[in-house]
PDB file of N, CA and C in Angstrom:
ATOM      1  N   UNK A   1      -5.939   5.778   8.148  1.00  0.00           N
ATOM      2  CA  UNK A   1      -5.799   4.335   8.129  1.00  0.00           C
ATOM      3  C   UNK A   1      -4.462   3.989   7.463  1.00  0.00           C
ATOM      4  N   UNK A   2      -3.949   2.943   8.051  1.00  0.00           N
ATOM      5  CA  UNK A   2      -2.395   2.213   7.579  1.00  0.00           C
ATOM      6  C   UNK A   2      -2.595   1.494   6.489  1.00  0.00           C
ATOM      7  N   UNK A   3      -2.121   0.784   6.421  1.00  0.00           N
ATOM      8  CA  UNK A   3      -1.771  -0.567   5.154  1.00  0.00           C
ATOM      9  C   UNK A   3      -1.612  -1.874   6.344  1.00  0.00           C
ATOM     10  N   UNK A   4      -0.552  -1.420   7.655  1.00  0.00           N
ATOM     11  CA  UNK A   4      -0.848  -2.216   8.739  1.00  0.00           C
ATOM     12  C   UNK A   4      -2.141  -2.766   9.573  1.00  0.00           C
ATOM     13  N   UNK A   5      -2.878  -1.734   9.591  1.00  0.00           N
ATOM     14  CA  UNK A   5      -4.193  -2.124   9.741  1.00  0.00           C
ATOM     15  C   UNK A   5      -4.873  -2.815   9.194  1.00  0.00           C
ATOM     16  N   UNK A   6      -4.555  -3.603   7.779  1.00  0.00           N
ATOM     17  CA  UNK A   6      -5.684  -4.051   7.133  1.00  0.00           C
ATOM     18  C   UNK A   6      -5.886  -5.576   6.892  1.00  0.00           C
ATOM     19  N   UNK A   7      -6.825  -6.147   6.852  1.00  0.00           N
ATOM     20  CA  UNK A   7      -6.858  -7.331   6.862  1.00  0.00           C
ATOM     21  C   UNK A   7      -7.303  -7.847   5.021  1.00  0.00           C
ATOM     22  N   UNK A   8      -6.390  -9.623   4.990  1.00  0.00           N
ATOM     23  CA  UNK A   8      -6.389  -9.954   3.507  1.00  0.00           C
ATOM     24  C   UNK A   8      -8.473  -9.791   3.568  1.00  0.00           C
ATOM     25  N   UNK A   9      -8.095  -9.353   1.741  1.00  0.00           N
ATOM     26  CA  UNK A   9      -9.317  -8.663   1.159  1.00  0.00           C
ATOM     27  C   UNK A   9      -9.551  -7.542   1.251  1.00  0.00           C
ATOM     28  N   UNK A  10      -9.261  -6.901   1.952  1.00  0.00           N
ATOM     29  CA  UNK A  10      -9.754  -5.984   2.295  1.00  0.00           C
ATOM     30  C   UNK A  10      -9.448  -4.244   0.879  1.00  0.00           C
ATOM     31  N   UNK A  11     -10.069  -3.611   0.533  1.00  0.00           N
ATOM     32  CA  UNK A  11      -9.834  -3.006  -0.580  1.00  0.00           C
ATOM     33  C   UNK A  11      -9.936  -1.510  -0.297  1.00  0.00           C
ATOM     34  N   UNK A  12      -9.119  -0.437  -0.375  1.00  0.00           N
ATOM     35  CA  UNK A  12      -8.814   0.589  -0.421  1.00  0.00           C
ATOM     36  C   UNK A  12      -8.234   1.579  -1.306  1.00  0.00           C
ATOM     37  N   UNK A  13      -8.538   2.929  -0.688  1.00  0.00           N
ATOM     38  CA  UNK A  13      -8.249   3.842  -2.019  1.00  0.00           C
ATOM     39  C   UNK A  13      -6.919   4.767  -1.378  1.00  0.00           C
ATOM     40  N   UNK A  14      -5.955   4.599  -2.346  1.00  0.00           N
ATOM     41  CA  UNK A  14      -4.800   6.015  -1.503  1.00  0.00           C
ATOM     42  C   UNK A  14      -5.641   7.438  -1.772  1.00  0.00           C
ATOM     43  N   UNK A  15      -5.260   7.428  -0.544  1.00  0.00           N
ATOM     44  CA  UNK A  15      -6.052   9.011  -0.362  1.00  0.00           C
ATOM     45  C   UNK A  15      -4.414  10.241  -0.504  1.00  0.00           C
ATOM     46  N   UNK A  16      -3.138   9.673   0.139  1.00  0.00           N
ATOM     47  CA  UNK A  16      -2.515  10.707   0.114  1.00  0.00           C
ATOM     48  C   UNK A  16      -1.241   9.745   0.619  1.00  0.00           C
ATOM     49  N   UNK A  17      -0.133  10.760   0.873  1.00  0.00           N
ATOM     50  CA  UNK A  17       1.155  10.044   1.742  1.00  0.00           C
ATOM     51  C   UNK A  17       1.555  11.308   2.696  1.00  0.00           C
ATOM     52  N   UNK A  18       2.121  10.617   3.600  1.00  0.00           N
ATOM     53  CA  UNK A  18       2.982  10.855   4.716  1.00  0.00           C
ATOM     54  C   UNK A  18       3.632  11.607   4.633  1.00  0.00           C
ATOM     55  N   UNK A  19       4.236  12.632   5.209  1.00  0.00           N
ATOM     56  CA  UNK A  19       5.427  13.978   4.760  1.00  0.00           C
ATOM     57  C   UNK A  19       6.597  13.176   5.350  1.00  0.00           C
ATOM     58  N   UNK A  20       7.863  13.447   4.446  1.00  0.00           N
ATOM     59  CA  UNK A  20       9.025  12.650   4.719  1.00  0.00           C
ATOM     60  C   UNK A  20       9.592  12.250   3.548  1.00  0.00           C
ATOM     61  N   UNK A  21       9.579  10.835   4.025  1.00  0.00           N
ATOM     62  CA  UNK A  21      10.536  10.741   2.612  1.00  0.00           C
ATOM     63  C   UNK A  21      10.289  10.564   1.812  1.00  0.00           C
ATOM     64  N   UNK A  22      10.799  11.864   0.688  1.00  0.00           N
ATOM     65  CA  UNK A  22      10.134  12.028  -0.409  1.00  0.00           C
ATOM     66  C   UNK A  22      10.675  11.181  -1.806  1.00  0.00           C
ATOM     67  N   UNK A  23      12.000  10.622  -1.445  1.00  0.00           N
ATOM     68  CA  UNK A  23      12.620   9.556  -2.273  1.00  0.00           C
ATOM     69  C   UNK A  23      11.812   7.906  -2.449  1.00  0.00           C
ATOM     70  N   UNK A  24      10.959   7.537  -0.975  1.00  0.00           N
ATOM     71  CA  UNK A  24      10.731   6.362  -1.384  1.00  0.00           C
ATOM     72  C   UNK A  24       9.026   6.916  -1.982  1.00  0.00           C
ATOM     73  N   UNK A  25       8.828   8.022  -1.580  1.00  0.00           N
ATOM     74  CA  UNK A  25       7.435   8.316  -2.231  1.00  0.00           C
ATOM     75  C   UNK A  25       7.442   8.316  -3.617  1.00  0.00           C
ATOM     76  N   UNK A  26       8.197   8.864  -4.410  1.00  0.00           N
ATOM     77  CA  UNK A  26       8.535   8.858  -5.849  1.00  0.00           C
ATOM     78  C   UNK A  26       8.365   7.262  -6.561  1.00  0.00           C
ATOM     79  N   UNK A  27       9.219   6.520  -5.278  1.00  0.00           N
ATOM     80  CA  UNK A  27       9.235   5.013  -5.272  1.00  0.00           C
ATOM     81  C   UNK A  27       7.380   4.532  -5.535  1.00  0.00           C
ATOM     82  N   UNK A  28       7.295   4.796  -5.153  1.00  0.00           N
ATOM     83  CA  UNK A  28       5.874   4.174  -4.542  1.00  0.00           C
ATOM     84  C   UNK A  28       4.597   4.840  -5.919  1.00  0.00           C
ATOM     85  N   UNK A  29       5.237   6.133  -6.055  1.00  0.00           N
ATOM     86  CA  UNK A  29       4.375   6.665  -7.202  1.00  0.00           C
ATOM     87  C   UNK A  29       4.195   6.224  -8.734  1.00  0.00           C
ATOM     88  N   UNK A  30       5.557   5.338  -8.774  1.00  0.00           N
ATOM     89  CA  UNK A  30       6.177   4.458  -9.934  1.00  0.00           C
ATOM     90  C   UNK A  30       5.817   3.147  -9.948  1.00  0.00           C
ATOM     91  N   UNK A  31       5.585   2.425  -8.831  1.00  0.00           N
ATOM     92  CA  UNK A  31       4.737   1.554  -9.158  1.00  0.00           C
ATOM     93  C   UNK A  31       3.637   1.331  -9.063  1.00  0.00           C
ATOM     94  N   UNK A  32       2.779   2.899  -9.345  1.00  0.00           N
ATOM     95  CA  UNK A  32       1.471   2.976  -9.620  1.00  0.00           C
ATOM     96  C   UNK A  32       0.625   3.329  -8.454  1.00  0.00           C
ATOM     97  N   UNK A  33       1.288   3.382  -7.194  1.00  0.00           N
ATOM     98  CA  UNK A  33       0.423   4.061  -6.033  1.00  0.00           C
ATOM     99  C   UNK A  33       0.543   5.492  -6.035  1.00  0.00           C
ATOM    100  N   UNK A  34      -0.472   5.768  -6.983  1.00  0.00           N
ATOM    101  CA  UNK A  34      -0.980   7.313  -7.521  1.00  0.00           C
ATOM    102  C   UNK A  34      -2.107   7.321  -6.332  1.00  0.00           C
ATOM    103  N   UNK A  35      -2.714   8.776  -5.779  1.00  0.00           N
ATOM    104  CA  UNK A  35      -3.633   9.469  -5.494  1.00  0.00           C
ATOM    105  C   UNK A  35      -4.940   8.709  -6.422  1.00  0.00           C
ATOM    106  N   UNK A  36      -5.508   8.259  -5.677  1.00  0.00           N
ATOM    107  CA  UNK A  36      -6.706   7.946  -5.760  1.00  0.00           C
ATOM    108  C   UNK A  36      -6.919   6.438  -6.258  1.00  0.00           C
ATOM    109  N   UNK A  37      -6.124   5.514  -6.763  1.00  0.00           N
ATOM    110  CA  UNK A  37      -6.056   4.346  -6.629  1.00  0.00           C
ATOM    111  C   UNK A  37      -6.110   3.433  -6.123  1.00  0.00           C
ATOM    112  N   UNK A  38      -7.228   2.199  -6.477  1.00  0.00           N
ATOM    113  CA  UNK A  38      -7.524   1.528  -5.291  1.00  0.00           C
ATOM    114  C   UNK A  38      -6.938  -0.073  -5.541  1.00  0.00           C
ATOM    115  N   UNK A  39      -6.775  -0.388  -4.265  1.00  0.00           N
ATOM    116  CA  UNK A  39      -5.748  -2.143  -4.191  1.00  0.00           C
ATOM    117  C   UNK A  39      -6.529  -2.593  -2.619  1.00  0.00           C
ATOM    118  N   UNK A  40      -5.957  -3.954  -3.366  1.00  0.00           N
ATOM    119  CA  UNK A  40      -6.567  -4.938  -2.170  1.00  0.00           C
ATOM    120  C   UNK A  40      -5.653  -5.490  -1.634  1.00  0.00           C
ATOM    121  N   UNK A  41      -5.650  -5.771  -0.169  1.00  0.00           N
ATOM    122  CA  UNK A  41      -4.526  -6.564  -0.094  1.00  0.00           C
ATOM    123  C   UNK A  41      -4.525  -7.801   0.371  1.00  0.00           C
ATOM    124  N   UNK A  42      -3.520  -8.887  -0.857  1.00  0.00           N
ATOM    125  CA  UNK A  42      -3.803 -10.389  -0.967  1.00  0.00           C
ATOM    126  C   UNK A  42      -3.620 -11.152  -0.173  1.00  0.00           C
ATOM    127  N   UNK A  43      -2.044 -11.079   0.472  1.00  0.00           N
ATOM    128  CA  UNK A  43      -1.038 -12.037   1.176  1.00  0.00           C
ATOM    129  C   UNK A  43      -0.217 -11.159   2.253  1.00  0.00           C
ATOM    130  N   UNK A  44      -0.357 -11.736   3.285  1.00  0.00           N
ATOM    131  CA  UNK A  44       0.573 -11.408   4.462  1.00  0.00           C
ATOM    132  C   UNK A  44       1.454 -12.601   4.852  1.00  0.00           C
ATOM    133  N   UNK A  45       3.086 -12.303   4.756  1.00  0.00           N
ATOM    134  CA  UNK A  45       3.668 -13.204   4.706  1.00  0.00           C
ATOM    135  C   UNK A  45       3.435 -14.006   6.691  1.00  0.00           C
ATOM    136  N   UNK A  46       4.031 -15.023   6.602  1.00  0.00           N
ATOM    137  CA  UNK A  46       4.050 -15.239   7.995  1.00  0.00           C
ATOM    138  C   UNK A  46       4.640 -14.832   8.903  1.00  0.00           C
ATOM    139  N   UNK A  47       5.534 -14.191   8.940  1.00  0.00           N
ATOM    140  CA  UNK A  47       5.910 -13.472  10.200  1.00  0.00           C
ATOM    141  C   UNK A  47       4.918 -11.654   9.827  1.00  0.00           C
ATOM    142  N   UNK A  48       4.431 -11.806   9.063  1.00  0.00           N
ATOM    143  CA  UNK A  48       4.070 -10.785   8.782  1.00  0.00           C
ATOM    144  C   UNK A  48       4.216  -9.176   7.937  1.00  0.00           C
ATOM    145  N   UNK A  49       6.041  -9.627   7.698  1.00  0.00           N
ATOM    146  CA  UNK A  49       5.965  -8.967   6.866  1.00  0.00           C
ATOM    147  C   UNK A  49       6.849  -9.517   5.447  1.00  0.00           C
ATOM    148  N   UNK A  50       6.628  -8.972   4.724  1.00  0.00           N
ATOM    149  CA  UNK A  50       6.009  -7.975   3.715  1.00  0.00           C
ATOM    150  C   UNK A  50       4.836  -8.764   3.605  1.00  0.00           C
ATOM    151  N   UNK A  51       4.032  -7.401   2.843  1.00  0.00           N
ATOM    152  CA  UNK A  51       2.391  -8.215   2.549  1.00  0.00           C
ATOM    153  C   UNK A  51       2.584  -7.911   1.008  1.00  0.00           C
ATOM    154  N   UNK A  52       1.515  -8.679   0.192  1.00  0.00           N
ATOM    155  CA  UNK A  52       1.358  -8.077  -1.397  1.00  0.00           C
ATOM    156  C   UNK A  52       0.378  -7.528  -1.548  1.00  0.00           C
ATOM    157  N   UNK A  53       0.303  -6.803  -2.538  1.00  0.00           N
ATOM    158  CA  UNK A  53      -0.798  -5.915  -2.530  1.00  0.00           C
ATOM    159  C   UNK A  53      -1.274  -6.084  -4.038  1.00  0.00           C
ATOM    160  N   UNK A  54      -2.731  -6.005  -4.582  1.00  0.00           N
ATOM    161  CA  UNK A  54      -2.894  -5.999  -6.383  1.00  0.00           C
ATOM    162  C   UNK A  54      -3.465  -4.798  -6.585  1.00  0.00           C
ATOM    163  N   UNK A  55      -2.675  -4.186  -7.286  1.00  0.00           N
ATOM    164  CA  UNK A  55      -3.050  -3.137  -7.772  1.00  0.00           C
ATOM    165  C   UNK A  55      -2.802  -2.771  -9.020  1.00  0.00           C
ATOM    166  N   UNK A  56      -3.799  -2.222 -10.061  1.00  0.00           N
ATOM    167  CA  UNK A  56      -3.935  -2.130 -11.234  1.00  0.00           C
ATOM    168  C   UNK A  56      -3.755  -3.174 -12.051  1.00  0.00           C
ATOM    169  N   UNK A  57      -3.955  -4.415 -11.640  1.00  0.00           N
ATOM    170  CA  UNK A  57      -4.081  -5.741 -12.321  1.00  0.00           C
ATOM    171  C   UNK A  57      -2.714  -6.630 -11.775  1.00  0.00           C
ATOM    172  N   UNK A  58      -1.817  -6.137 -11.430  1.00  0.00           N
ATOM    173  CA  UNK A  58      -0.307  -6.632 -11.172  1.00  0.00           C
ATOM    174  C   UNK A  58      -0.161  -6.679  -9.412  1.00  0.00           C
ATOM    175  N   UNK A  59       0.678  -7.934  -8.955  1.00  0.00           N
ATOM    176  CA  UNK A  59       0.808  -8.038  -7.620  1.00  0.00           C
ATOM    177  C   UNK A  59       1.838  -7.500  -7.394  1.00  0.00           C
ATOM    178  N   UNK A  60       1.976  -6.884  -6.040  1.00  0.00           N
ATOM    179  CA  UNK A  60       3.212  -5.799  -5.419  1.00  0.00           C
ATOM    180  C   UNK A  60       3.648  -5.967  -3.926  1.00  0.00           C
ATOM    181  N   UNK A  61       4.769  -6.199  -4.160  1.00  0.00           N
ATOM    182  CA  UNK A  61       5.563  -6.706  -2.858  1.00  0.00           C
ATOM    183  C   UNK A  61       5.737  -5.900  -1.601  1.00  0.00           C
ATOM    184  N   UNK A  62       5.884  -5.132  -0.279  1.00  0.00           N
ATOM    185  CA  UNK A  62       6.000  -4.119  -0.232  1.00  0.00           C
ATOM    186  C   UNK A  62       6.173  -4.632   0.915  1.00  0.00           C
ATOM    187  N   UNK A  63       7.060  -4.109   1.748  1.00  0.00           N
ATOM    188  CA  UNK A  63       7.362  -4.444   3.492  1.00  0.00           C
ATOM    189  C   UNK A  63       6.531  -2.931   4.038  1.00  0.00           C
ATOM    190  N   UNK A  64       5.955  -3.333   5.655  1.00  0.00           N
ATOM    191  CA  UNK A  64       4.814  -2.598   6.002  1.00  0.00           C
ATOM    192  C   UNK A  64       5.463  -1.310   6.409  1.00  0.00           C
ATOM    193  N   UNK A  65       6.521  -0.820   6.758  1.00  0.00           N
ATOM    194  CA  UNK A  65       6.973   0.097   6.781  1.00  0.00           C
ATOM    195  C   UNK A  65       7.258   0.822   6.006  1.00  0.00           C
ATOM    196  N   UNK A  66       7.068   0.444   4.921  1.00  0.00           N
ATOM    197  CA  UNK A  66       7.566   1.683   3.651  1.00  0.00           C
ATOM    198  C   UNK A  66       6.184   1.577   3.075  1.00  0.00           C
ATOM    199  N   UNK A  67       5.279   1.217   2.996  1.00  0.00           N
ATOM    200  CA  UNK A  67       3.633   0.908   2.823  1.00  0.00           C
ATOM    201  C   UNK A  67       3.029   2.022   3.549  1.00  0.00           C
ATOM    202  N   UNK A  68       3.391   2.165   5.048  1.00  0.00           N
ATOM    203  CA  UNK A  68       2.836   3.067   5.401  1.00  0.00           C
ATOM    204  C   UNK A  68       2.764   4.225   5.406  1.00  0.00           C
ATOM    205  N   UNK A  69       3.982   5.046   4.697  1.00  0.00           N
ATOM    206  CA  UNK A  69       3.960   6.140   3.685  1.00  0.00           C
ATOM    207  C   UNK A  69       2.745   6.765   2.977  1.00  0.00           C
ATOM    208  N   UNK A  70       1.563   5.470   2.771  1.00  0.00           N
ATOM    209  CA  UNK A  70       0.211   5.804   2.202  1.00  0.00           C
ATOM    210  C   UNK A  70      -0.773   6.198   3.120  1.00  0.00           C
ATOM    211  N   UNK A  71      -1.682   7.209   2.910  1.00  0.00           N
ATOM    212  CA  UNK A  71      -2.551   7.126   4.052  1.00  0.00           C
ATOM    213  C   UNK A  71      -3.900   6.566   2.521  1.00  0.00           C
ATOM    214  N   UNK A  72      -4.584   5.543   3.681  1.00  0.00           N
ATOM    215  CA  UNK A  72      -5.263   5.063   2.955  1.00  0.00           C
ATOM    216  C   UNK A  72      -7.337   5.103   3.308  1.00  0.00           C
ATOM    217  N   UNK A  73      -8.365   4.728   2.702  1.00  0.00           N
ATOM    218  CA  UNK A  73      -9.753   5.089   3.232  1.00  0.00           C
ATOM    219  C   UNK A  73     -10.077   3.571   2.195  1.00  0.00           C
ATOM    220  N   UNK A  74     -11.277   3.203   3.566  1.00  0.00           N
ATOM    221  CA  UNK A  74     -11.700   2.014   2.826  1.00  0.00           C
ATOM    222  C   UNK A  74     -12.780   2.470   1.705  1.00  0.00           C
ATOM    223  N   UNK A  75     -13.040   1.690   0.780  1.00  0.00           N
ATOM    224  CA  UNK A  75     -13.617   1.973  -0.668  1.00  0.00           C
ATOM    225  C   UNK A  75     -15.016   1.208   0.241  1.00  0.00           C
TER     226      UNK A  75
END
């Protein structure tokens, strides 16, 4: 499952990431999208992208292409 796939509310756990790039993964690991952490996601802008996401109490900005780096499982 994507991050594109998901509709607002909807709440999930990172299960893992994508092989590639391992620079924006580091990215992504820093603002707390660790292995096994779960976020909901709030807001999809209107054209659709970027969406926000809350995770670990704090909201997170993230355009859907670099989001999808996560592979994600619904909670």
């Amino acid at each position: 499952m994507k991050v594109k796939d998901l509709k607002i509310g909807n709440r999930v756990r990172v299960t893992g990431y994508e092989k590639g790039n391992s620079e924006y993964r580091t990215k992504l690991l820093s603002m707390g999208l660790t292995r096994g952490v779960e976020f909901t996601l709030t807001k999809i802008a209107p054209m659709g992208d970027p969406v926000e996401l809350e995770v670990r109490g704090f909201h997170l900005s993230l355009r859907k292409s670099e989001a999808d780096i996560l592979i994600i499982e619904e909670v």
